[in-house]
Protein backbone atom coordinates (compact mmCIF):
# COMPACT_ATOMS: atom_id res chain seq x y z
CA UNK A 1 0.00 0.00 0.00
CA UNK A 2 1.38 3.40 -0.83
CA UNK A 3 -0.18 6.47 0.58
CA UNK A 4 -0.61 9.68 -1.11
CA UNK A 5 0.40 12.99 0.86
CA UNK A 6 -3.32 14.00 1.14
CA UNK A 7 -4.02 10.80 2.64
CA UNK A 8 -1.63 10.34 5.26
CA UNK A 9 -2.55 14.59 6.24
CA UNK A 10 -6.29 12.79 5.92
CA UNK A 11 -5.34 9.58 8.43
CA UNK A 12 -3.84 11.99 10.80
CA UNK A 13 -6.47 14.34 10.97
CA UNK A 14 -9.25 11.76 11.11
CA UNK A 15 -6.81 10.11 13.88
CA UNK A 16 -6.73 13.34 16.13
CA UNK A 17 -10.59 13.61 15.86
CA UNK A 18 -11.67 10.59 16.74
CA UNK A 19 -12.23 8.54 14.27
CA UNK A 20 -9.60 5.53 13.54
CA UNK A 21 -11.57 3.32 14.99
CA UNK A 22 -14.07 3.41 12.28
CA UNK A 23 -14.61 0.75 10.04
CA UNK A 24 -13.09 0.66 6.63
CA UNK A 25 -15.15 0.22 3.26
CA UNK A 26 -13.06 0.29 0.29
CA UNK A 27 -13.73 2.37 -2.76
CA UNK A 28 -11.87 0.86 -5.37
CA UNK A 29 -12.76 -1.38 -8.87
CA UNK A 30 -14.76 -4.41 -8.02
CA UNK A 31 -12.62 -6.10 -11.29
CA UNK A 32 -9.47 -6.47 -9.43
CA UNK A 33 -7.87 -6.69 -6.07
CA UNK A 34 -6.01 -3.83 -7.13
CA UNK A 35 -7.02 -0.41 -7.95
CA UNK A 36 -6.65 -1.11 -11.92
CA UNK A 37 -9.56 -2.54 -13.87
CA UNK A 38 -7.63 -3.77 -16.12
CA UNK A 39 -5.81 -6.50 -13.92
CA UNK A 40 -8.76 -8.70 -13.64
CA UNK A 41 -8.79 -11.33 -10.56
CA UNK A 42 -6.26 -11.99 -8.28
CA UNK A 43 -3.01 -10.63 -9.27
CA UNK A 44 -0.29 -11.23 -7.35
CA UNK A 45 2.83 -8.17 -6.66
CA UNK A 46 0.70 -5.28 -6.78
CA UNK A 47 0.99 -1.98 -5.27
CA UNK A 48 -2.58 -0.65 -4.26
CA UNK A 49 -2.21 3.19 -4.47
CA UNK A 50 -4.72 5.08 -1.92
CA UNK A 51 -4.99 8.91 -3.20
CA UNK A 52 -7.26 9.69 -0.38
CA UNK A 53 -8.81 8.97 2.75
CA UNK A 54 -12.51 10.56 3.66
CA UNK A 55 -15.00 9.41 6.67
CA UNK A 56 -18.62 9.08 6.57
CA UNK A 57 -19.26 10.24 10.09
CA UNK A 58 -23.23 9.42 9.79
CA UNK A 59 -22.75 6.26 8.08
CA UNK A 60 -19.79 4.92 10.26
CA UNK A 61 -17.44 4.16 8.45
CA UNK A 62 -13.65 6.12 6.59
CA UNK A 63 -13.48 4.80 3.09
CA UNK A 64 -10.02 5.12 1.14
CA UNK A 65 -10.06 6.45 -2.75
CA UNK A 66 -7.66 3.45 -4.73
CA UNK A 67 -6.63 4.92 -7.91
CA UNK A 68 -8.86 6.98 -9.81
CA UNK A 69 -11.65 5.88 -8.33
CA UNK A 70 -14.24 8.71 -8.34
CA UNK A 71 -17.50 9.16 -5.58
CA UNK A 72 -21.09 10.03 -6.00
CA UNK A 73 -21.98 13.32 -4.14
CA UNK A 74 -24.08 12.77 -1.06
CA UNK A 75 -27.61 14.07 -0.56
CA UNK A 76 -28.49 17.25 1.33
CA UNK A 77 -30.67 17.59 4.69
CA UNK A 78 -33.30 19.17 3.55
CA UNK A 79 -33.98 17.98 -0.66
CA UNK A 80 -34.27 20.83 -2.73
CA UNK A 81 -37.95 19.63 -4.08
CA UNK A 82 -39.16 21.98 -0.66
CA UNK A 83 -37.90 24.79 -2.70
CA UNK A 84 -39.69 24.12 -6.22
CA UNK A 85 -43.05 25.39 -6.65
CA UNK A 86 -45.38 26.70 -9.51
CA UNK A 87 -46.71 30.42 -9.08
CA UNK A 88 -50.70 30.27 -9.68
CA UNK A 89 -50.89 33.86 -11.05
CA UNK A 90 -48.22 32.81 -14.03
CA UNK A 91 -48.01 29.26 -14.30
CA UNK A 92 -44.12 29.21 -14.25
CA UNK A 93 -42.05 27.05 -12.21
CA UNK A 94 -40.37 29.19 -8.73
CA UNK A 95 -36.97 27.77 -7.30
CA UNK A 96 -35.40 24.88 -9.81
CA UNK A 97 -32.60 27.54 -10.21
C-alpha cells in the first residue's frame, strides 16, 4: 500500500478527531484486487495506491479512494424539491434555479 500525501494529512487528521476506529469500506474497482480494472482477478505483486482517505461520520465508516476511483456526491438535509413550486398567477415554475 502506498499512501498519497493528502491521505496520510487525511489519516492523521481523522486520527486526532476521533475517528480511527471506524470501520473501513473500500472504494476501489470491483474487477481487481487492485485499484486497476484492467488486472482482472487476483493478481499477485501489486501496489494498491490510496490517493485519499474521507470518513462518513453518519454512516460509520472512513473509506479510502484506490486509484482513480471517483464518488457520488451525497444528498443534502433538507432535498431541494421543498424549494420548487409553480406560481398560480403565471403558471411558471419558482426555485429549480
Amino acid at each position: 500500500v502506498v499512501y498519497s500525501p493528502e491521505a496520510e494529512r487525511k489519516i492523521a487528521l481523522y486520527t486526532e478527531m476521533g475517528f480511527d476506529e471506524l470501520p473501513i469500506c473500500m472504494a476501489k474497482t470491483q474487477y481487481s484486487f487492485t485499484a486497476d480494472a484492467a488486472k482482472k482477478g487476483v493478481p499477485k505483486g501489486f501496489t494498491l495506491p490510496i490517493k485519499d482517505v474521507r470518513v462518513s461520520v453518519g454512516a460509520g465508516f472512513i473509506y479510502p479512494l484506490c486509484g482513480t476511483m471517483s464518488t457520488m456526491p451525497g444528498l443534502p438535509t433538507r432535498p431541494a424539491f421543498y424549494d420548487v413550486d409553480v406560481d398560480p398567477k403565471t403558471g411558471k415554475v419558482q426555485g429549480l434555479f
